[in-house]
Protein backbone atom coordinates (compact mmCIF):
# COMPACT_ATOMS: atom_id res chain seq x y z
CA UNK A 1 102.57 137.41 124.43
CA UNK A 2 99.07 136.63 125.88
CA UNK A 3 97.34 133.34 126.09
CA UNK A 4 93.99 133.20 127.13
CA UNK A 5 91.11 130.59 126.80
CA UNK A 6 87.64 131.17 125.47
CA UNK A 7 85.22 129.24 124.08
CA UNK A 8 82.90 128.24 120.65
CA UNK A 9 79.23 129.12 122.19
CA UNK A 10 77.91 126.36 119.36
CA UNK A 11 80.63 123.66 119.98
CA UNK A 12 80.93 124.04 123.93
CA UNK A 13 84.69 122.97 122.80
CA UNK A 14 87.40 124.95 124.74
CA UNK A 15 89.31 127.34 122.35
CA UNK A 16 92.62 128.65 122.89
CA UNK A 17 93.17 131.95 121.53
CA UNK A 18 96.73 133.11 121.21
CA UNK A 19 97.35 136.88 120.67
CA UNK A 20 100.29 138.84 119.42
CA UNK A 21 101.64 142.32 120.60
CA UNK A 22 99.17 144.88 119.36
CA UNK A 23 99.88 145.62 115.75
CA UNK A 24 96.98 147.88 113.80
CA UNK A 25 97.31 145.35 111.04
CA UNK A 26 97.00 142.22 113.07
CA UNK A 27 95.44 138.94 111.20
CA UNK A 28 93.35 136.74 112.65
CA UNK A 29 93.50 133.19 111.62
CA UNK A 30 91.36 130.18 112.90
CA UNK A 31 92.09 126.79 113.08
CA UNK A 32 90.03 123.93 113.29
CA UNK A 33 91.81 120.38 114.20
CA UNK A 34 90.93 116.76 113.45
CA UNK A 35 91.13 114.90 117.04
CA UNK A 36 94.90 116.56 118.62
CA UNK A 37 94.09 113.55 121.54
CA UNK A 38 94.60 110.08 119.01
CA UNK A 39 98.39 110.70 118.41
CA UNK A 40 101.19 112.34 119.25
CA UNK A 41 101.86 113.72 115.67
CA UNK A 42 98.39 115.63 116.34
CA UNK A 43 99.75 117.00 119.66
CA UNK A 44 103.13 118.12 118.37
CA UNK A 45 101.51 119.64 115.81
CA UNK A 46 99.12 121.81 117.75
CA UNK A 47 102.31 122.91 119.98
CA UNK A 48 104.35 124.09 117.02
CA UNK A 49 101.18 125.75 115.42
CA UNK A 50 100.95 127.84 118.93
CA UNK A 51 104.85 128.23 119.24
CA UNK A 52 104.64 129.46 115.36
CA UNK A 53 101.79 132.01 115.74
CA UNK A 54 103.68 132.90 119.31
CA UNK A 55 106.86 133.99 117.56
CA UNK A 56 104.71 136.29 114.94
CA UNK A 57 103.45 139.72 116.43
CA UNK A 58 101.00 140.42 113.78
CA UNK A 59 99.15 137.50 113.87
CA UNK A 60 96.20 136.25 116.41
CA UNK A 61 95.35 132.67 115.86
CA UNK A 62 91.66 130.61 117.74
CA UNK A 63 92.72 126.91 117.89
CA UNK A 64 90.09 124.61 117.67
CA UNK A 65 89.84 120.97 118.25
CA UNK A 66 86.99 118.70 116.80
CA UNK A 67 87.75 115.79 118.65
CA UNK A 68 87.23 113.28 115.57
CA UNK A 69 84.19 114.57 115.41
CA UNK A 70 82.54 115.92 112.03
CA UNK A 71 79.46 117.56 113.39
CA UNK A 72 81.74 119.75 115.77
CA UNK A 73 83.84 120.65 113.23
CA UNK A 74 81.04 121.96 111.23
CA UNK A 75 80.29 124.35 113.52
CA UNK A 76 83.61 125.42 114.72
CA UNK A 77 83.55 126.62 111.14
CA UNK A 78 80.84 128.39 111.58
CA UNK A 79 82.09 130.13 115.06
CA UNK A 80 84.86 130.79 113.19
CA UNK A 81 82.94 132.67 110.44
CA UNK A 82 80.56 134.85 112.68
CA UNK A 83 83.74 135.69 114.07
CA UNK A 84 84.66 137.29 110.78
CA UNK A 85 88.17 135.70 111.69
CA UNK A 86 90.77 136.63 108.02
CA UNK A 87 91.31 133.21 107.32
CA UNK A 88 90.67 129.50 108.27
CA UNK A 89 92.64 126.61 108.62
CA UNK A 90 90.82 122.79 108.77
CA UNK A 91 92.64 119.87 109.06
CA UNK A 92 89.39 118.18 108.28
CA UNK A 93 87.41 115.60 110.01
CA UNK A 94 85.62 113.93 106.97
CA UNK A 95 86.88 115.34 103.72
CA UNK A 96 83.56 115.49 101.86
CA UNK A 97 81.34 115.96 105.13
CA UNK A 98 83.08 119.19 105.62
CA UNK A 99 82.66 120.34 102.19
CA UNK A 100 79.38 122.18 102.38
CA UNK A 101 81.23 124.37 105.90
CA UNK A 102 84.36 125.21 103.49
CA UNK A 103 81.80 126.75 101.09
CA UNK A 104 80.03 128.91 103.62
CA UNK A 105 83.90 130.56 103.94
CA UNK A 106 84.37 130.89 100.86
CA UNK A 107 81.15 132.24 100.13
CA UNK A 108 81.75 134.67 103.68
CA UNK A 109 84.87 135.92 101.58
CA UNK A 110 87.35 134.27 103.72
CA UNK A 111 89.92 132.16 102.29
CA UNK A 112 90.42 128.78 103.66
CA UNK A 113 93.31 126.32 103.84
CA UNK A 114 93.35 122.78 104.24
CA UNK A 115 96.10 121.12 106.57
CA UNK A 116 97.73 117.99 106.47
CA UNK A 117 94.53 116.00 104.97
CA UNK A 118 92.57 117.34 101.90
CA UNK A 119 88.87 117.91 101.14
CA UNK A 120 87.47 115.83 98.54
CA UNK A 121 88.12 117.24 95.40
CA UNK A 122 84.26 118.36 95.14
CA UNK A 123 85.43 120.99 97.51
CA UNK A 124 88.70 122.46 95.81
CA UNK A 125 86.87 125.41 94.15
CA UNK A 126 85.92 126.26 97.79
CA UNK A 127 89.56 125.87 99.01
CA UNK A 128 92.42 128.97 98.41
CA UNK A 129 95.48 126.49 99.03
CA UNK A 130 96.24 122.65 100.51
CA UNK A 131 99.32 122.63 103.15
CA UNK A 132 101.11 119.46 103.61
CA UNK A 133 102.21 115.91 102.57
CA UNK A 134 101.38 114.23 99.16
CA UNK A 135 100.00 111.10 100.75
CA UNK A 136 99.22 109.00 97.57
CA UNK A 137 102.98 109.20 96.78
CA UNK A 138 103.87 108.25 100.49
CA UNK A 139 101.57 105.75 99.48
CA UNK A 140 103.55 104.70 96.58
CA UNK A 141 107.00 104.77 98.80
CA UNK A 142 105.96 102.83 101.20
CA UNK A 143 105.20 100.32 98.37
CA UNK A 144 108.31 100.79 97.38
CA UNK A 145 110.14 100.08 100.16
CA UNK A 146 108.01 96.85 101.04
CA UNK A 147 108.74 95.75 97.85
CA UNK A 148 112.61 96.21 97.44
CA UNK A 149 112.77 94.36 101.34
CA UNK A 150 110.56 91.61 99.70
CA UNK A 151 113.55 91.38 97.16
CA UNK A 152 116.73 91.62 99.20
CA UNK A 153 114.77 88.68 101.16
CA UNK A 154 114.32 86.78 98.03
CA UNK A 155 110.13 86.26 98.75
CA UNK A 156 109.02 88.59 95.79
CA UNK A 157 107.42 86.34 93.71
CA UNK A 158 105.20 84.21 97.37
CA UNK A 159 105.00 87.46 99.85
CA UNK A 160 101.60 87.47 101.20
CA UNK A 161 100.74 91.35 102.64
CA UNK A 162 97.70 92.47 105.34
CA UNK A 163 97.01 96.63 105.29
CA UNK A 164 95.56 98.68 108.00
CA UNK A 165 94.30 102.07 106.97
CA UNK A 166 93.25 104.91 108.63
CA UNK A 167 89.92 106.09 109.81
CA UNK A 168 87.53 105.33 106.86
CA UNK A 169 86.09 108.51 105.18
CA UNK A 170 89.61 110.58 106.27
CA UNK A 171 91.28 111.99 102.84
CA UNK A 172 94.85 110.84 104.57
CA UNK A 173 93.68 107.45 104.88
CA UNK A 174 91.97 106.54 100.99
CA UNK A 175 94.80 108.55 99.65
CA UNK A 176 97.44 106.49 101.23
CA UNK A 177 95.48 103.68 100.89
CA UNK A 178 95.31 103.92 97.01
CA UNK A 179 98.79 105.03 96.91
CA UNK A 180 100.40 102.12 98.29
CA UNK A 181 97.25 99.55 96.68
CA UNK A 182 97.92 100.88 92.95
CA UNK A 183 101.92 100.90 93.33
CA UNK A 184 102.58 97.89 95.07
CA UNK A 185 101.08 95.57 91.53
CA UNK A 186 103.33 97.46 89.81
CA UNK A 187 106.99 97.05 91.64
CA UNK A 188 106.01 93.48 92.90
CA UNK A 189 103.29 92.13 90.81
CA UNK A 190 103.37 88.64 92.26
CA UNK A 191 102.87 89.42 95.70
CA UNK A 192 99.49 89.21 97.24
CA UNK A 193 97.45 91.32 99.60
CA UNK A 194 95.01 89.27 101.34
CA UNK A 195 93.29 91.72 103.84
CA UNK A 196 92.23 95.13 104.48
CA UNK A 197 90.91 96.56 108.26
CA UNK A 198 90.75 100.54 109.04
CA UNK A 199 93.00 100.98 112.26
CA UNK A 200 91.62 104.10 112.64
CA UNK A 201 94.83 105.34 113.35
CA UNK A 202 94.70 104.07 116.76
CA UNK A 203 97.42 101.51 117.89
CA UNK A 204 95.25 99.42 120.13
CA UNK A 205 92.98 98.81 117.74
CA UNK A 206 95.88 98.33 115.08
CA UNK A 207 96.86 95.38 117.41
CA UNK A 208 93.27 93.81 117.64
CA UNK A 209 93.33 93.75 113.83
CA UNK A 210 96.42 92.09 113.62
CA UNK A 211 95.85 89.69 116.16
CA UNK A 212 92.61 89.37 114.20
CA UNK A 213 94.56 88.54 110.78
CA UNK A 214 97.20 86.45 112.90
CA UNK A 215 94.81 83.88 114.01
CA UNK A 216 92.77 84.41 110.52
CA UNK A 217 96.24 83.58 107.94
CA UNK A 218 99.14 81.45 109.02
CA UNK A 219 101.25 82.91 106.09
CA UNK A 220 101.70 86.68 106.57
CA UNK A 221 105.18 88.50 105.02
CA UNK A 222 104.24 92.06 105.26
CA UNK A 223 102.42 94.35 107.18
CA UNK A 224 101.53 97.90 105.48
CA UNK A 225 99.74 100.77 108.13
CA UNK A 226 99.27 103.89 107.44
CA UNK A 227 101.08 105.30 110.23
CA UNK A 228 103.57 103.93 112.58
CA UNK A 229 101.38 104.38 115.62
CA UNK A 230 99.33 101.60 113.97
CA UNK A 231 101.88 99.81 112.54
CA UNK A 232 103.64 99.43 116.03
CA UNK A 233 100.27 98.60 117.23
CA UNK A 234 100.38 95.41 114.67
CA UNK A 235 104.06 94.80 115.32
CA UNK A 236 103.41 94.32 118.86
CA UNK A 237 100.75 91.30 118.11
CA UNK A 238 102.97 89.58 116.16
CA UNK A 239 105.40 89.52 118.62
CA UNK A 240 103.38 88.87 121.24
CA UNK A 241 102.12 85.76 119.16
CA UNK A 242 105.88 84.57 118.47
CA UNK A 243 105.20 85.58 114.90
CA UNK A 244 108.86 86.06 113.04
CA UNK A 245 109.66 86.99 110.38
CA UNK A 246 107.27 89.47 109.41
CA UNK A 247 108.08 92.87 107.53
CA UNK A 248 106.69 96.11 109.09
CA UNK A 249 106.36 99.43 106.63
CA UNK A 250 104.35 102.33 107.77
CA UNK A 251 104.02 106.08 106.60
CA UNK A 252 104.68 109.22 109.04
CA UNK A 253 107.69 107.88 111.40
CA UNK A 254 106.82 108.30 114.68
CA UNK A 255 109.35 108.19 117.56
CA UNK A 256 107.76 104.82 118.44
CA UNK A 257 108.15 103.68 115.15
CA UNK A 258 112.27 105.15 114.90
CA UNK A 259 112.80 103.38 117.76
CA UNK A 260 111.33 99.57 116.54
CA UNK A 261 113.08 100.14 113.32
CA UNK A 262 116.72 100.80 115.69
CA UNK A 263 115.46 97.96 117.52
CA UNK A 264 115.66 95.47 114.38
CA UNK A 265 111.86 94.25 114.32
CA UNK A 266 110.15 97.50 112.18
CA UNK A 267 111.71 97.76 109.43
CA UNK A 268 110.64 101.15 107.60
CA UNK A 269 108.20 104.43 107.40
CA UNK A 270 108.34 107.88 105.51
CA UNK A 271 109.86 110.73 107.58
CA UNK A 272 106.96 113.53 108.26
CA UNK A 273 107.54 116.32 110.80
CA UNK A 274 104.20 117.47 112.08
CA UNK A 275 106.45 120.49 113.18
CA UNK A 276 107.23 121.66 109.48
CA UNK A 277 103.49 120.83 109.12
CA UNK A 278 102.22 123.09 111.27
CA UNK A 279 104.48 125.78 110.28
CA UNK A 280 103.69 125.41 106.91
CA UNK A 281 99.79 125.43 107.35
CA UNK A 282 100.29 129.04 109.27
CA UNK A 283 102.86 129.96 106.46
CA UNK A 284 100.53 129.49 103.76
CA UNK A 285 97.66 130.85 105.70
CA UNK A 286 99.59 134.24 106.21
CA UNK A 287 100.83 134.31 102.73
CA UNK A 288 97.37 134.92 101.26
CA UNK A 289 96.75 137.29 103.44
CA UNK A 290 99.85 139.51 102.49
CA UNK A 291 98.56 139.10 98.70
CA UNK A 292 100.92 136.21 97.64
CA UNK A 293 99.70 133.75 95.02
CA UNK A 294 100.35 130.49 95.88
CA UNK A 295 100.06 127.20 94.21
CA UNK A 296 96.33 125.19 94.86
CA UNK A 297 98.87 122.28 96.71
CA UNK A 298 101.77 123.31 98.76
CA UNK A 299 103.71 119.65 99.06
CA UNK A 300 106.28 119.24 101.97
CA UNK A 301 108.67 116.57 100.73
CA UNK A 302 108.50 113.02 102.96
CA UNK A 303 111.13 111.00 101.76
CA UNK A 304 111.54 106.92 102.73
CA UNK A 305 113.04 105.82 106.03
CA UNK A 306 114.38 102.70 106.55
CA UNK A 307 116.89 100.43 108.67
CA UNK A 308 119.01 101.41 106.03
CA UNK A 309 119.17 104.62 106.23
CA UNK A 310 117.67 106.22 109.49
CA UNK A 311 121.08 107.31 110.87
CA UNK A 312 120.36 110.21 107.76
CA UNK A 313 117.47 111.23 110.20
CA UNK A 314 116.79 112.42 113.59
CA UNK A 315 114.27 110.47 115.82
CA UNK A 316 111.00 111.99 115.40
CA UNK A 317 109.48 114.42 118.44
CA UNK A 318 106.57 112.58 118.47
């Protein structure tokens, strides 16, 4: 197995190609990332997309990396279609910004998956399959699970919640957004969000927010983030400001997360592995190519992950 680094003459972006034993029928599939640098979930996923294309001798994958940043993902696309690669994976940026890059693909005759994140739904007749999690219903578990703790604590009916999203604009971050903001009403109709800040999936900026809403509201119960890395971020103001007492839910456990929730002071996520992730994005990818129809959204199942329960789960990789 070779490994060898080129790189996108529009995007002056390093791209790592990785190339299988010679096979006359060898696919070629490109991927273009989000940011692989903000998390760890990113990273681990970019490793097990390698490891995954590694293990396959008829299939050459160019892994891209857009850094967060829309305008480079455009064109990756468009290296990746003068390349006349087979197919293309994006785990989009902006998911309507990269809408009019997915129809150039499509329009180029090569099919194109979406990863982890989907396009906005202006784009799905552009789009040959979505790979990943169902993040309005992680959305609507993590609701869930902030609710029933709300309950067993006996503050259902006075609980007083702050949310930090994702990056604004990212598909991930509205959908889990509206999951958890249209469920939560329903399972616990008296309690109250009072404030909304984008994280941007970063935890130091997760923490500025919360110290933010800390000095802003004495009376905070719960704490919703869209990932653990931010909602570690926010657990770490609170305790930093001596603030008890507080319930911490997140979606996507990360090992940071596991590991506050053993410790007694997060108390629960939803269990994503960006290794299935990544396997399933190259899965689905190589699927259409062999013919196979597929359904337009291939769900990986995420289920809730609390105190409870976590000794059902191993400690996440990342």
């Amino acid at each position: 197995m070779k490994i060898r680094t080129t790189f996108a003459a529009t995007t002056a972006v390093a791209a790592m190609t990785v190339a299988g034993m010679a096979a006359a029928e060898t696919m070629t599939i490109g991927i273009t990332q989000n940011n692989v640098g903000v998390d760890s979930y990113q990273t681990t996923y970019e490793k097990a997309f390698i490891a995954a294309a590694e293990a396959n001798p008829d299939v050459e994958v160019v892994v891209l990396d857009a850094g967060g940043d829309v305008a480079r993902q455009i064109a990756q696309m468009e290296d990746l279609i003068q390349q006349e690669v087979d197919a293309i994976i994006i785990w989009p940026t902006n998911g309507e910004a990269v809408i009019p890059a997915v129809r150039k693909a499509h329009q180029a005759g090569i099919p194109v998956v979406v990863t982890n994140s989907n396009i906005a739904e202006a784009g799905f007749d552009f789009v040959s399959s979505f790979s990943g999690p169902d993040n309005i219903t992680q959305g609507i578990r993590s609701a869930e699970i902030m609710c029933d703790r709300f309950k067993e604590l006996g503050i259902e009916n006075e609980a007083k919640v702050v949310h930090i999203t994702g990056q604004p604009g990212y598909t991930t971050a509205i959908e889990r957004a509206k999951g958890f903001n249209d469920r939560l009403p329903e399972v616990c109709p008296n309690v109250e969000q009072i404030d909304e800040q984008p994280g941007d999936w970063n935890r130091e900026k997760s923490q500025q927010v919360m110290e933010a809403f800390l000095v802003k509201y004495d009376d905070i119960d719960g704490v919703y983030s869209g990932d653990d890395n931010m909602g570690v971020g926010a657990m770490n103001a609170a305790v930093a400001a001596g603030r008890e007492g507080i319930t911490f839910v997140g979606a996507t456990n990360f090992a940071v997360g596991y590991e506050a929730m053993a410790a007694g002071t997060y108390w629960g996520s939803i269990y994503q592995s960006p290794v299935d992730d990544a396997k399933a994005a190259l899965k689905t990818a190589i699927d259409l190519l062999n013919g196979e129809e597929l359904p337009f959204l291939n769900y990986f199942d995420t289920p809730k992950i609390t105190q409870d329960n976590m000794d059902e789960f191993t400690k996440p990789v990342f």
